[in-house]
N, C-alpha and C. Protein backbone atom coordinates (compact mmCIF):
# COMPACT_ATOMS: atom_id res chain seq x y z
N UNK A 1 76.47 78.32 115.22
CA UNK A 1 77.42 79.33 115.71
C UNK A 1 78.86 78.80 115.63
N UNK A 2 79.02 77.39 115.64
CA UNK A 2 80.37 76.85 116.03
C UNK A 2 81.11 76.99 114.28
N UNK A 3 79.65 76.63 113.39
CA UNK A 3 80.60 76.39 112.03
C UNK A 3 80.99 77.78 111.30
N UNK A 4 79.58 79.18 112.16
CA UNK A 4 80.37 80.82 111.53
C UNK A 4 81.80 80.78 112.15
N UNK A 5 82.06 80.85 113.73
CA UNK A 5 83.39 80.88 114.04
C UNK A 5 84.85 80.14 113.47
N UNK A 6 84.44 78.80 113.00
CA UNK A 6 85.66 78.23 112.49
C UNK A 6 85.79 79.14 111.03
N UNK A 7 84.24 79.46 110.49
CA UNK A 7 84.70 79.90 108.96
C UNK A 7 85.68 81.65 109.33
N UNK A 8 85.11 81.96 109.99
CA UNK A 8 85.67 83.67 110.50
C UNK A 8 87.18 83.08 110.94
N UNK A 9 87.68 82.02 111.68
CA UNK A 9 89.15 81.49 112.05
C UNK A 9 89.33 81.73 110.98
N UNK A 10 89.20 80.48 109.99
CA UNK A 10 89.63 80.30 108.81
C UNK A 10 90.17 81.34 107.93
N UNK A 11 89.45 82.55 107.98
CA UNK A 11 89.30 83.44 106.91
C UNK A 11 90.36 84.68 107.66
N UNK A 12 90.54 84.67 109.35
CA UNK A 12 91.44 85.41 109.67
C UNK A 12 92.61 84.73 109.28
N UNK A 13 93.16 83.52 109.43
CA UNK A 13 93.92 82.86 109.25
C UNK A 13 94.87 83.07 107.72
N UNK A 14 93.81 83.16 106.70
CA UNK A 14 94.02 83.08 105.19
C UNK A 14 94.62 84.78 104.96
N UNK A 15 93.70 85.90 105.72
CA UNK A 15 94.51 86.90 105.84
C UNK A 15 95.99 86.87 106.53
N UNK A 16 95.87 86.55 107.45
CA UNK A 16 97.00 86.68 108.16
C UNK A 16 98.69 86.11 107.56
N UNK A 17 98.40 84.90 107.16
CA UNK A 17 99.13 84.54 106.04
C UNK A 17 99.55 85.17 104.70
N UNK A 18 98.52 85.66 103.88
CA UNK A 18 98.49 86.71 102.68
C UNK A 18 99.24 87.46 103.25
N UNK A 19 98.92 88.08 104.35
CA UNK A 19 99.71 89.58 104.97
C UNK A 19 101.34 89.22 104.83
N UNK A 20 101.52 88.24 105.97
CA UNK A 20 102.85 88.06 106.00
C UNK A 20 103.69 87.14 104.63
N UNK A 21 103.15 86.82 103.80
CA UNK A 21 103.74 86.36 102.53
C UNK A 21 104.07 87.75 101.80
N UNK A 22 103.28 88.50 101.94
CA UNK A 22 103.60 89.93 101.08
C UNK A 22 104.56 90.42 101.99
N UNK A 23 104.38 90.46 103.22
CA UNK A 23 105.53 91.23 103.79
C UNK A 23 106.63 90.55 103.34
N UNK A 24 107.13 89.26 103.32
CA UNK A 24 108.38 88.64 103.00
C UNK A 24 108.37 89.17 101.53
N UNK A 25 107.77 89.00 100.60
CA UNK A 25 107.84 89.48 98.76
C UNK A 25 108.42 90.52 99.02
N UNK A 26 107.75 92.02 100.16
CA UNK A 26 108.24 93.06 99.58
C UNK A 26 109.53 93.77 100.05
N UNK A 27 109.79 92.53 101.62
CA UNK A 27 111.18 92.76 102.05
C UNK A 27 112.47 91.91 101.03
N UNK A 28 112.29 91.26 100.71
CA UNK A 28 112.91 90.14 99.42
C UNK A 28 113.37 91.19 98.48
N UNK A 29 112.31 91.54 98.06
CA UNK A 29 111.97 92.19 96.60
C UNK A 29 112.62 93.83 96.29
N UNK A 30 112.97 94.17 97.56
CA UNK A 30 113.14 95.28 97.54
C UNK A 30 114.16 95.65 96.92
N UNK A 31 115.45 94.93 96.95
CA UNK A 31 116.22 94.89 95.62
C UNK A 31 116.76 93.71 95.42
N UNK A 32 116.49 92.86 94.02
CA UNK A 32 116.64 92.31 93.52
C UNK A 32 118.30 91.80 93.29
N UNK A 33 118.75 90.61 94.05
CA UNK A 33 120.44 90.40 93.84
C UNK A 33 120.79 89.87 92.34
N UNK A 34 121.42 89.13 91.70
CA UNK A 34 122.09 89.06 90.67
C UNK A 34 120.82 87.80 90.20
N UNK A 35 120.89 86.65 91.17
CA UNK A 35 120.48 85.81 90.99
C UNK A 35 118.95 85.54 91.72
N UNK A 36 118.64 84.45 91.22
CA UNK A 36 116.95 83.81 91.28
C UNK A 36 117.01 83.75 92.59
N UNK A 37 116.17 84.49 93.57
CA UNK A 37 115.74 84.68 94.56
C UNK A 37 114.76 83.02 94.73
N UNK A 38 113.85 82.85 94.04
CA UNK A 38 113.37 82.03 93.96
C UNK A 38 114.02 80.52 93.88
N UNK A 39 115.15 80.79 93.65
CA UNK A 39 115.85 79.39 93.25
C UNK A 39 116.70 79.17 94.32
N UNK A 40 116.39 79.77 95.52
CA UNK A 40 117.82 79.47 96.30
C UNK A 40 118.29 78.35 97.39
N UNK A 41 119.65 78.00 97.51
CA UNK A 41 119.10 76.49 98.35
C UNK A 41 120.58 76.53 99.05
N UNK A 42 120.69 77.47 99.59
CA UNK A 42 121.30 77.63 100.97
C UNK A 42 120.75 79.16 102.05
N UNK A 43 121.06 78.72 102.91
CA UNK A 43 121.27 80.15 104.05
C UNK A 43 121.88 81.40 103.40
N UNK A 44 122.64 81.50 103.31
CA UNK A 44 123.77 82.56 102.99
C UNK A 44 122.99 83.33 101.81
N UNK A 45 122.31 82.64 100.68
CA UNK A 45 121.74 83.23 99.58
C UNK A 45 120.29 83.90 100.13
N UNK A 46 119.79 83.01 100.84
CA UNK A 46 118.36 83.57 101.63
C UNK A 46 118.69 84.80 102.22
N UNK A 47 120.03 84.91 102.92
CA UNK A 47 120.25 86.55 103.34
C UNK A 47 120.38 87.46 102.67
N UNK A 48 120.91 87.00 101.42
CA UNK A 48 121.10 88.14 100.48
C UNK A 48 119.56 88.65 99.52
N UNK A 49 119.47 87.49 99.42
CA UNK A 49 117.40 88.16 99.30
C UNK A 49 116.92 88.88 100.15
N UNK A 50 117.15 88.96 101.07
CA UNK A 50 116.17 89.43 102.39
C UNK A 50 117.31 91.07 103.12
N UNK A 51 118.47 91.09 102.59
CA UNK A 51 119.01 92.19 102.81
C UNK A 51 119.40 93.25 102.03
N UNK A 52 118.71 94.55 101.71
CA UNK A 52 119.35 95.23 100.52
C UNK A 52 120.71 95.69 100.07
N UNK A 53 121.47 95.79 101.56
CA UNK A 53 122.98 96.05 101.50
C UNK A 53 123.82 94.82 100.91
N UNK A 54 123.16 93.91 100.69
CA UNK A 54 124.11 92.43 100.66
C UNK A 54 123.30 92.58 98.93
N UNK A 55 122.76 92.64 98.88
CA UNK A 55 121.86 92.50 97.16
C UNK A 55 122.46 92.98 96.64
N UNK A 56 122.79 94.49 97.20
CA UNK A 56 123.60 95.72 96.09
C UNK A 56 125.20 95.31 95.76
N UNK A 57 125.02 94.47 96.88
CA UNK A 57 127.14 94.27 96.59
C UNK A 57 127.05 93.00 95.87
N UNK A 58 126.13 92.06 95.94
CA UNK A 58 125.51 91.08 94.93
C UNK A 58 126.16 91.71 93.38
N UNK A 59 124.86 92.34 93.07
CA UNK A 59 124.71 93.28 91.97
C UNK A 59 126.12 93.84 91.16
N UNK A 60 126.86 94.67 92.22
CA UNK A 60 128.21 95.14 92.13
C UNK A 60 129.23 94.41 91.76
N UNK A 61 128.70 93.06 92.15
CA UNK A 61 129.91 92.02 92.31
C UNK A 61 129.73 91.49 90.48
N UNK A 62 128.82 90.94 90.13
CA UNK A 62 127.82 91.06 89.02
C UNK A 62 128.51 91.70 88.02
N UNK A 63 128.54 92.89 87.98
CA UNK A 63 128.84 93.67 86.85
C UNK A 63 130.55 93.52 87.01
N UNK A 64 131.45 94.13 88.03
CA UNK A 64 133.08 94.10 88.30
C UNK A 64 133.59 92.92 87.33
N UNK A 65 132.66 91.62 88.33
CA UNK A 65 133.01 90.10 87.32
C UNK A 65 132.64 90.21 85.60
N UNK A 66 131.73 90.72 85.43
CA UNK A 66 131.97 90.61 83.98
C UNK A 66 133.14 91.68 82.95
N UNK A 67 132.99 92.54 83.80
CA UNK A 67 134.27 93.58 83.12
C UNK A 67 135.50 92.94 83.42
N UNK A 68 135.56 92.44 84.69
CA UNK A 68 136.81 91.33 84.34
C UNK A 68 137.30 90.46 83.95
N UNK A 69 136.06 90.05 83.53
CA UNK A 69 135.71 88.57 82.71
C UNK A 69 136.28 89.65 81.04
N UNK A 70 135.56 90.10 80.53
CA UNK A 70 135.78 90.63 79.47
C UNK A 70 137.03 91.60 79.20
N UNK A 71 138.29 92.25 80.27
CA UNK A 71 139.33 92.35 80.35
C UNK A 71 140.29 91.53 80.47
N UNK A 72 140.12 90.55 80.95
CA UNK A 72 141.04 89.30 80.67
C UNK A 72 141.40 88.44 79.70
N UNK A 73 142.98 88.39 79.02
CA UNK A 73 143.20 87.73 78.36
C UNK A 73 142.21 86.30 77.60
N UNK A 74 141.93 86.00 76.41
CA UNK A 74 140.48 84.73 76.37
C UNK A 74 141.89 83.65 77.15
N UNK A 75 142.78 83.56 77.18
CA UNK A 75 143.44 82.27 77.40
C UNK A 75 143.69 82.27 79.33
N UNK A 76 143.42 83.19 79.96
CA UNK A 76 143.14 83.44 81.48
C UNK A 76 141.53 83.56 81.70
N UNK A 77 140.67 83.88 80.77
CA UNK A 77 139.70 83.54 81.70
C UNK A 77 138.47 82.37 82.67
N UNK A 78 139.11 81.41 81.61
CA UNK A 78 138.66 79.68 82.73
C UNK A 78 139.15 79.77 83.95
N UNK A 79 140.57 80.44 84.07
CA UNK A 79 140.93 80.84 85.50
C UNK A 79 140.22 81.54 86.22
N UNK A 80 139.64 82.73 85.93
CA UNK A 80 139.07 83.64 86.61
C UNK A 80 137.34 82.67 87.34
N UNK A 81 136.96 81.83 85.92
CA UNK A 81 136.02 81.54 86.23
C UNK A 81 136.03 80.77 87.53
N UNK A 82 137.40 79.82 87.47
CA UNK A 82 137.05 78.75 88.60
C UNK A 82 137.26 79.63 89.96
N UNK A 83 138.09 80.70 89.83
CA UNK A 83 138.33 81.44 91.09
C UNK A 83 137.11 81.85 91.25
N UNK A 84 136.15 82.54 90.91
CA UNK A 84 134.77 82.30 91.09
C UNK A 84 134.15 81.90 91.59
N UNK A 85 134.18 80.67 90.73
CA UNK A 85 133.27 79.45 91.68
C UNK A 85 134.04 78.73 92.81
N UNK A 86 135.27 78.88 93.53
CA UNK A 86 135.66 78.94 94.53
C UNK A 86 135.20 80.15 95.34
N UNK A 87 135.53 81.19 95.03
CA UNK A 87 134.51 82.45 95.64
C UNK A 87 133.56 82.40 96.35
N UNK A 88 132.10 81.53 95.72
CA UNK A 88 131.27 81.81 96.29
C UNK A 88 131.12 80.54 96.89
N UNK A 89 132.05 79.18 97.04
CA UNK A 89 132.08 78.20 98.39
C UNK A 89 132.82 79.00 99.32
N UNK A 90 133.56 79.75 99.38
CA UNK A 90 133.70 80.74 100.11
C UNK A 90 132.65 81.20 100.86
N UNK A 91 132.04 82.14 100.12
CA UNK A 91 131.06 83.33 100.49
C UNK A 91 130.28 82.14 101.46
N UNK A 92 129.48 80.95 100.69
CA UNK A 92 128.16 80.52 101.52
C UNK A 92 129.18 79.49 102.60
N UNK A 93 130.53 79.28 102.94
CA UNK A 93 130.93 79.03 104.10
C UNK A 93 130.49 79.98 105.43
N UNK A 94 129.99 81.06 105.01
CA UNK A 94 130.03 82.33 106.17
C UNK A 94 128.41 81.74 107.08
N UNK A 95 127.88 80.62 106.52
CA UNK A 95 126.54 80.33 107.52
C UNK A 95 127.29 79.71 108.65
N UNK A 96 128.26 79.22 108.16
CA UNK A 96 129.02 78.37 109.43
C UNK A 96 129.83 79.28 111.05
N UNK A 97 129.59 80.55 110.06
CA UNK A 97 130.13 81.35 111.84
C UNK A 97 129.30 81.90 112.75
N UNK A 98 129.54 82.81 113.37
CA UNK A 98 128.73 83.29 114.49
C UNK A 98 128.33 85.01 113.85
N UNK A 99 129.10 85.57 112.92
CA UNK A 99 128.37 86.91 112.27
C UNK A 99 127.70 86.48 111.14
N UNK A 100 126.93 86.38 110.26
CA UNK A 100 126.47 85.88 109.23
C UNK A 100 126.70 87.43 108.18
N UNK A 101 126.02 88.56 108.77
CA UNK A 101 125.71 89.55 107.90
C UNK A 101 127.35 89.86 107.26
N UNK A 102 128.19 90.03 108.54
CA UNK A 102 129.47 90.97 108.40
C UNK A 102 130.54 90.10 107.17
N UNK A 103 130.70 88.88 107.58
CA UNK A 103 131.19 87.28 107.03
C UNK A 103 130.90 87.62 105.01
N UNK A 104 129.81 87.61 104.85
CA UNK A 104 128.54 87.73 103.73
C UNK A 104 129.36 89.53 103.16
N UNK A 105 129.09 90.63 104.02
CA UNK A 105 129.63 91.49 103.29
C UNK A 105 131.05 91.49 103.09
N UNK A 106 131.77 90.96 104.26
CA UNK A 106 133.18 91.59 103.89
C UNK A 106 134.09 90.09 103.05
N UNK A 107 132.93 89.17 102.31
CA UNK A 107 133.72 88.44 101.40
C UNK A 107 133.14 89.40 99.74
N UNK A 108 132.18 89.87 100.31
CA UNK A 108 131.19 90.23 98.67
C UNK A 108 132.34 91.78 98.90
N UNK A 109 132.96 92.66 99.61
CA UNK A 109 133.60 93.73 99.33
C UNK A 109 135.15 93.23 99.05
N UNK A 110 135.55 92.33 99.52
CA UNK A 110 136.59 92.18 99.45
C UNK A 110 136.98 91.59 97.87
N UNK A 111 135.64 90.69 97.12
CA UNK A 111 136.03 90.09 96.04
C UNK A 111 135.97 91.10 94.80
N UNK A 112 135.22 92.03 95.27
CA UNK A 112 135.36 93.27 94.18
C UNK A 112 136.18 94.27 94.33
N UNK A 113 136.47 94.45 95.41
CA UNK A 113 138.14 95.28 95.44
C UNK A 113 139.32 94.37 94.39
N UNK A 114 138.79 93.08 95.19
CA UNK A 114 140.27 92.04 94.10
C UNK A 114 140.47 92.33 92.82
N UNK A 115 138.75 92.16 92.70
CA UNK A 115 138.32 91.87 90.63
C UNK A 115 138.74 93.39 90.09
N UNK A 116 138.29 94.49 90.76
CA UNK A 116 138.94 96.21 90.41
C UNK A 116 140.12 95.90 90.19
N UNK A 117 141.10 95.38 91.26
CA UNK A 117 142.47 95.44 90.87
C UNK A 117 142.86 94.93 89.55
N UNK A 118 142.69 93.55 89.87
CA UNK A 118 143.03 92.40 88.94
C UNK A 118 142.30 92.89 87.52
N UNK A 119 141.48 93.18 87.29
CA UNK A 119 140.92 93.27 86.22
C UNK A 119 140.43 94.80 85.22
N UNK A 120 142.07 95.15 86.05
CA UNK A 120 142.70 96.57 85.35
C UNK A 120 141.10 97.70 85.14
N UNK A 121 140.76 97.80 86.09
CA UNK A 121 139.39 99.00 86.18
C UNK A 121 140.42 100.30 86.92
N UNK A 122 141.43 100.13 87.23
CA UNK A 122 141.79 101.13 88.30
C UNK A 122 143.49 101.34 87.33
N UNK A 123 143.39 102.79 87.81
CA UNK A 123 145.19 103.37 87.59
C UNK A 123 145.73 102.94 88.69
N UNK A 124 146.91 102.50 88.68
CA UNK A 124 147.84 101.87 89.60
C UNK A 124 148.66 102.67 90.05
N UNK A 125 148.72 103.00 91.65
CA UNK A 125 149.29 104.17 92.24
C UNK A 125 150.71 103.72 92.42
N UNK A 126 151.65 104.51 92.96
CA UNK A 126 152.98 104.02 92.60
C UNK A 126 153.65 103.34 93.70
N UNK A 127 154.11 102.15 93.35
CA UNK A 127 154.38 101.56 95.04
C UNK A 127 155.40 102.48 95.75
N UNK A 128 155.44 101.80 97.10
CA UNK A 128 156.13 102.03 98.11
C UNK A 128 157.00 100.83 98.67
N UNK A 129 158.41 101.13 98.77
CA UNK A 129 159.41 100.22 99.04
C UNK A 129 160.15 100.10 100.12
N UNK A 130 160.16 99.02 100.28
CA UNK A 130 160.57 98.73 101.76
C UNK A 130 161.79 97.94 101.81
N UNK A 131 162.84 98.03 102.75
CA UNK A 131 163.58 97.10 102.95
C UNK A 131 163.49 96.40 104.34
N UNK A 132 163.12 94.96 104.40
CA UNK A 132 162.72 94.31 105.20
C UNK A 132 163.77 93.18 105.75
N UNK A 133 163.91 93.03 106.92
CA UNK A 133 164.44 92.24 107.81
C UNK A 133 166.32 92.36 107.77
N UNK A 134 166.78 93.49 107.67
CA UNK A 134 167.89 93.50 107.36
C UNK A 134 168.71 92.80 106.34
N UNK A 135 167.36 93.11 105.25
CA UNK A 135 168.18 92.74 103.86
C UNK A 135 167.67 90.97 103.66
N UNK A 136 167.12 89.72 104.46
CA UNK A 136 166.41 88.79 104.34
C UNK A 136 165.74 88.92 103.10
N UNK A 137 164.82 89.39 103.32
CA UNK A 137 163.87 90.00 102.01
C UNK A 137 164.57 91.22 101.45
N UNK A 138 164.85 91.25 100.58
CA UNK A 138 165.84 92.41 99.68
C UNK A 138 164.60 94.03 99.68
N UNK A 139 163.82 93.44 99.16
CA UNK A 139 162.91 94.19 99.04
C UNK A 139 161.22 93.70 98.79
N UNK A 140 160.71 94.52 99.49
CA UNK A 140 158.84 94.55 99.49
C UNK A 140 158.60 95.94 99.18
N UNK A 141 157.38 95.72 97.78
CA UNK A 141 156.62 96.67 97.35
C UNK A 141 155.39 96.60 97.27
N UNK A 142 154.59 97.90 98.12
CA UNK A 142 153.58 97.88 98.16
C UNK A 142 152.80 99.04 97.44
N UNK A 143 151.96 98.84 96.77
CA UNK A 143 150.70 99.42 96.26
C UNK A 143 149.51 99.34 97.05
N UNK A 144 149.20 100.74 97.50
CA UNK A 144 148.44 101.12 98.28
C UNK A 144 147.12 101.38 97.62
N UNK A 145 145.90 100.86 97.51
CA UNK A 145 145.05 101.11 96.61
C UNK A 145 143.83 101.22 97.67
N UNK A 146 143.15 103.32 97.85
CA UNK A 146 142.07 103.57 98.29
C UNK A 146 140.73 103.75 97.65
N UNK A 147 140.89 103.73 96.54
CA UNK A 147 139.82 104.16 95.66
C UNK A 147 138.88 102.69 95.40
N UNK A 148 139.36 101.61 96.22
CA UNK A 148 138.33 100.27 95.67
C UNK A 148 137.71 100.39 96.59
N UNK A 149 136.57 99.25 96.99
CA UNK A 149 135.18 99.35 98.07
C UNK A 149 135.97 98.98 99.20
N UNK A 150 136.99 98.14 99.73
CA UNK A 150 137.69 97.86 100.26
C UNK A 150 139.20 98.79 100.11
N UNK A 151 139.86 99.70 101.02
CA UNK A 151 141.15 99.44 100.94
C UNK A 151 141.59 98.44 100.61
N UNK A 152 142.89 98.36 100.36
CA UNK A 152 143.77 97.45 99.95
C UNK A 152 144.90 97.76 99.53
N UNK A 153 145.82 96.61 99.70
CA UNK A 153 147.61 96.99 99.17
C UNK A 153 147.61 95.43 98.29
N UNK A 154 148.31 95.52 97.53
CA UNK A 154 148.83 94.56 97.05
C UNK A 154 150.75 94.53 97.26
N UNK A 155 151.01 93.52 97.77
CA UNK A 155 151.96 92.85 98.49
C UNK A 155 153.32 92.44 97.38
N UNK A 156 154.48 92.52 97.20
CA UNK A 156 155.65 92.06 95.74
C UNK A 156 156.58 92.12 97.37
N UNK A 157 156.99 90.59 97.35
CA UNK A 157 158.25 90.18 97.88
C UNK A 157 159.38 89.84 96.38
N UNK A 158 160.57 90.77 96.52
CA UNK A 158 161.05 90.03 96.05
C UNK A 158 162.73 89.49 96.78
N UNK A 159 163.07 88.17 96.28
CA UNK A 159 164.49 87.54 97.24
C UNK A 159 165.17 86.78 96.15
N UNK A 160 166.39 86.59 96.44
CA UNK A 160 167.18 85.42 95.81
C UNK A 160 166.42 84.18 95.80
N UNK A 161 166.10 83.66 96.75
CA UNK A 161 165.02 82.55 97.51
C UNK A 161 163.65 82.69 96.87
N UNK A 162 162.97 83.49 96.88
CA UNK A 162 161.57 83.61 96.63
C UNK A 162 160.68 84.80 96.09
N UNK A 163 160.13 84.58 95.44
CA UNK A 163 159.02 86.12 94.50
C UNK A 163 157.43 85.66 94.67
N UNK A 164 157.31 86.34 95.38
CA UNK A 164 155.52 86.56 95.36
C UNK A 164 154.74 87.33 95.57
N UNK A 165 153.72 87.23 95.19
CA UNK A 165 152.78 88.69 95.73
C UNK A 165 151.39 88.29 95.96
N UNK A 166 150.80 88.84 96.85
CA UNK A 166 149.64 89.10 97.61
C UNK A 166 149.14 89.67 97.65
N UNK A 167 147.51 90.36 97.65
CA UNK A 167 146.24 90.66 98.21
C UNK A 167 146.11 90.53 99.54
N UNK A 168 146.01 91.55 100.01
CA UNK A 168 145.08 91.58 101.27
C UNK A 168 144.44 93.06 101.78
N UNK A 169 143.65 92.72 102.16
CA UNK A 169 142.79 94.33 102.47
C UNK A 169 142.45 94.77 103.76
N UNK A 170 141.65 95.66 103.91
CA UNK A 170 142.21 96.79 105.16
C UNK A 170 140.78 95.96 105.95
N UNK A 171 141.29 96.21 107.52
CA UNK A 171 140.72 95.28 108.52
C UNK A 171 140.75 96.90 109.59
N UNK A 172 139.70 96.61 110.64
CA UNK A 172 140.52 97.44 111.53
C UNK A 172 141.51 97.29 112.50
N UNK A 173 142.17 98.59 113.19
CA UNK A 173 143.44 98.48 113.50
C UNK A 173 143.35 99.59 114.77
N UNK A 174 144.07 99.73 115.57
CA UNK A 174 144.01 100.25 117.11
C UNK A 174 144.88 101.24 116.46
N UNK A 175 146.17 101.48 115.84
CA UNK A 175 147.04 101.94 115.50
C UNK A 175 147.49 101.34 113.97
N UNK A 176 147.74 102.61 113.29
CA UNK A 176 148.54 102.41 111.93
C UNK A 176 147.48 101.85 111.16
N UNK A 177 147.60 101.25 110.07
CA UNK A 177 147.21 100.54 109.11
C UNK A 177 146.84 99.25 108.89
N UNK A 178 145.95 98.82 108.81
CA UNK A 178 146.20 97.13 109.08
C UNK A 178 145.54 96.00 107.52
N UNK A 179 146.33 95.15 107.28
CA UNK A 179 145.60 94.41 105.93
C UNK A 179 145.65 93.18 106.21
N UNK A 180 144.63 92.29 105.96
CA UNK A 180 144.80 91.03 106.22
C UNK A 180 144.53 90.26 105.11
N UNK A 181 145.23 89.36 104.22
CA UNK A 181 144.67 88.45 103.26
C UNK A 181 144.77 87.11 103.41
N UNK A 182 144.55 86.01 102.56
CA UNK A 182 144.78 84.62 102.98
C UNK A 182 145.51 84.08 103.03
N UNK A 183 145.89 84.05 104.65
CA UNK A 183 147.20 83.71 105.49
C UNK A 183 148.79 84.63 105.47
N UNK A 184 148.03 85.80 105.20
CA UNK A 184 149.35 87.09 105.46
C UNK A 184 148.95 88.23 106.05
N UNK A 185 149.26 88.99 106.70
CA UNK A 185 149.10 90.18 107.43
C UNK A 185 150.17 91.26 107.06
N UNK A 186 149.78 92.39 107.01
CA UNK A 186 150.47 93.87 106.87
C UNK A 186 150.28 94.64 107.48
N UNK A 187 150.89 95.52 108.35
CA UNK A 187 150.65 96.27 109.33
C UNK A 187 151.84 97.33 108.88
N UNK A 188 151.53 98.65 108.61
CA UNK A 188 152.50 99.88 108.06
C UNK A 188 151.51 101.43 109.78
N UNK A 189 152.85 101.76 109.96
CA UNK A 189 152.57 102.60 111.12
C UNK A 189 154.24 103.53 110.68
N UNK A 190 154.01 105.39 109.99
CA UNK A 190 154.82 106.08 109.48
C UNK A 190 155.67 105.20 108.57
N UNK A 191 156.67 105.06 108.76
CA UNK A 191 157.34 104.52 107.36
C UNK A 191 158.15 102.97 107.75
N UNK A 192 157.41 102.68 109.11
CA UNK A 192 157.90 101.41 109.63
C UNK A 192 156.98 100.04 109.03
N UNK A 193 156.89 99.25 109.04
CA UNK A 193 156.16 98.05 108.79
C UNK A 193 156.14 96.55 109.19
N UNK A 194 154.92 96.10 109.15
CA UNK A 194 155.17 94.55 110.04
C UNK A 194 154.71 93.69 108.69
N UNK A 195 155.17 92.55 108.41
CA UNK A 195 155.02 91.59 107.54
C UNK A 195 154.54 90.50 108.04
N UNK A 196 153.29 89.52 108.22
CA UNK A 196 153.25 87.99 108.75
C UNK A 196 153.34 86.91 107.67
N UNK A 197 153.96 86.24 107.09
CA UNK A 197 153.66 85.76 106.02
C UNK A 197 154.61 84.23 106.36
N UNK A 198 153.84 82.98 106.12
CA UNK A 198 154.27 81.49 106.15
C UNK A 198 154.92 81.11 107.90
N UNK A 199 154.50 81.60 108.54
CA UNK A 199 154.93 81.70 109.74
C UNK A 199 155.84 82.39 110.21
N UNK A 200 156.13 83.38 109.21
CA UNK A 200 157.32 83.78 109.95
C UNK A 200 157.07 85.94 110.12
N UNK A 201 157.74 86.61 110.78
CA UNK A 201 157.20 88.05 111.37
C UNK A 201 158.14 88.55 110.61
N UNK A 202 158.03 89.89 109.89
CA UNK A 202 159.46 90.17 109.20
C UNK A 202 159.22 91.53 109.20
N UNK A 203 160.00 92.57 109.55
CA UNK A 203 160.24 93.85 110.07
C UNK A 203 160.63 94.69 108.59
N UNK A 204 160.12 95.64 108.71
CA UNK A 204 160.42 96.50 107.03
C UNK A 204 160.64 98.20 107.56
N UNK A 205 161.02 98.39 106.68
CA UNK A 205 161.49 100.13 107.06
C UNK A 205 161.52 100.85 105.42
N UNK A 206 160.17 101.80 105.67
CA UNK A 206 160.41 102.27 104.00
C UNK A 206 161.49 103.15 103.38
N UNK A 207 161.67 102.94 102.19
CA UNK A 207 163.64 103.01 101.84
C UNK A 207 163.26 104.69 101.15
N UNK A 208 163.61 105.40 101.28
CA UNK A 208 163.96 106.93 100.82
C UNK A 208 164.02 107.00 99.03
């Protein structure tokens, strides 16, 4: 009697396992991300196997990158590549916080809003101009771009002193508008505007 019961353990056991290996295959499986599910060797990638919303922007991300890969000058695209592969030490930094899912999507939406821009998929709406800090900054122009997965503006300081421009995309906001990119903030409320950029706060008023 003792050696039917261990074989009947045994054999619930071997089910029980089968069961839940298929359940993981067919939650995995359910859509397929860019890359080898099977090959993966961090956290961050294990979520994207196991989540279909994170697979699909996988996927999305996938195709954007190669149309931008293949819109880009051949003598700019080693650039694009390494921004890339900075990208996704990016992306699998997001095991290190306390949201994993949100971290994971809003780097995978934010990098294909970029690649849309950057990699001329989109008509370019017509900026909006600002004169900021009583003439400090001569002028800031912004391009307001709704049509990517992410809002977004792209940022043109220009000064005697300094010319640059920025990315950053739409965050939420209590009031007005809000964009945040790496290490600048935009905040537009009617035709007023807030600038954060290198430490310093800079006040804008859009010009007629």
């Amino acid at each position: 009697m003792q050696a039917k019961h261990l074989i009947l353990l045994f054999l619930f056991m071997l089910l029980y396992l089968s069961g839940g290996s298929a359940a993981w295959s067919a939650k995995r499986c359910a859509v397929e991300p860019s890359f080898d599910c099977s090959k993966i060797d961090n956290g961050v990638e294990k979520v994207v196997c196991t989540d279909n919303e994170l697979a699909e922007l996988d996927n999305q991300l996938a195709g954007v990158y190669q149309t931008a890969l293949n819109n880009f000058p051949p003598d700019e695209r080693e650039t694009l590549k390494s921004k890339q592969r900075s990208w996704v030490t990016t992306r699998n930094a997001c095991q290190t916080g306390n949201d994993l899912h949100s971290c994971v999507r809003f780097a995978y939406e934010s990098r294909i809003t970029e690649l849309q821009i950057q990699g001329g998929m989109l008509s370019v709406p017509e900026p909006v101009t600002y004169k900021c800090d009583s003439g400090k900054y001569d002028y800031l122009q912004v391009v307001f771009y709704t049509q990517t997965v992410l809002p977004a503006v792209v940022l043109t300081g220009n000064t005697d002193r300094d010319n640059w421009q920025e990315t950053a995309f739409s965050v939420p906001s209590g009031s007005g508008a809000k964009y945040q990119g790496a290490g600048i903030l935009f905040w537009s409320k009617g035709k007023e505007a807030l600038l954060e950029r290198q430490n310093r706060t800079i006040t804008c008023v859009e010009m007629k």
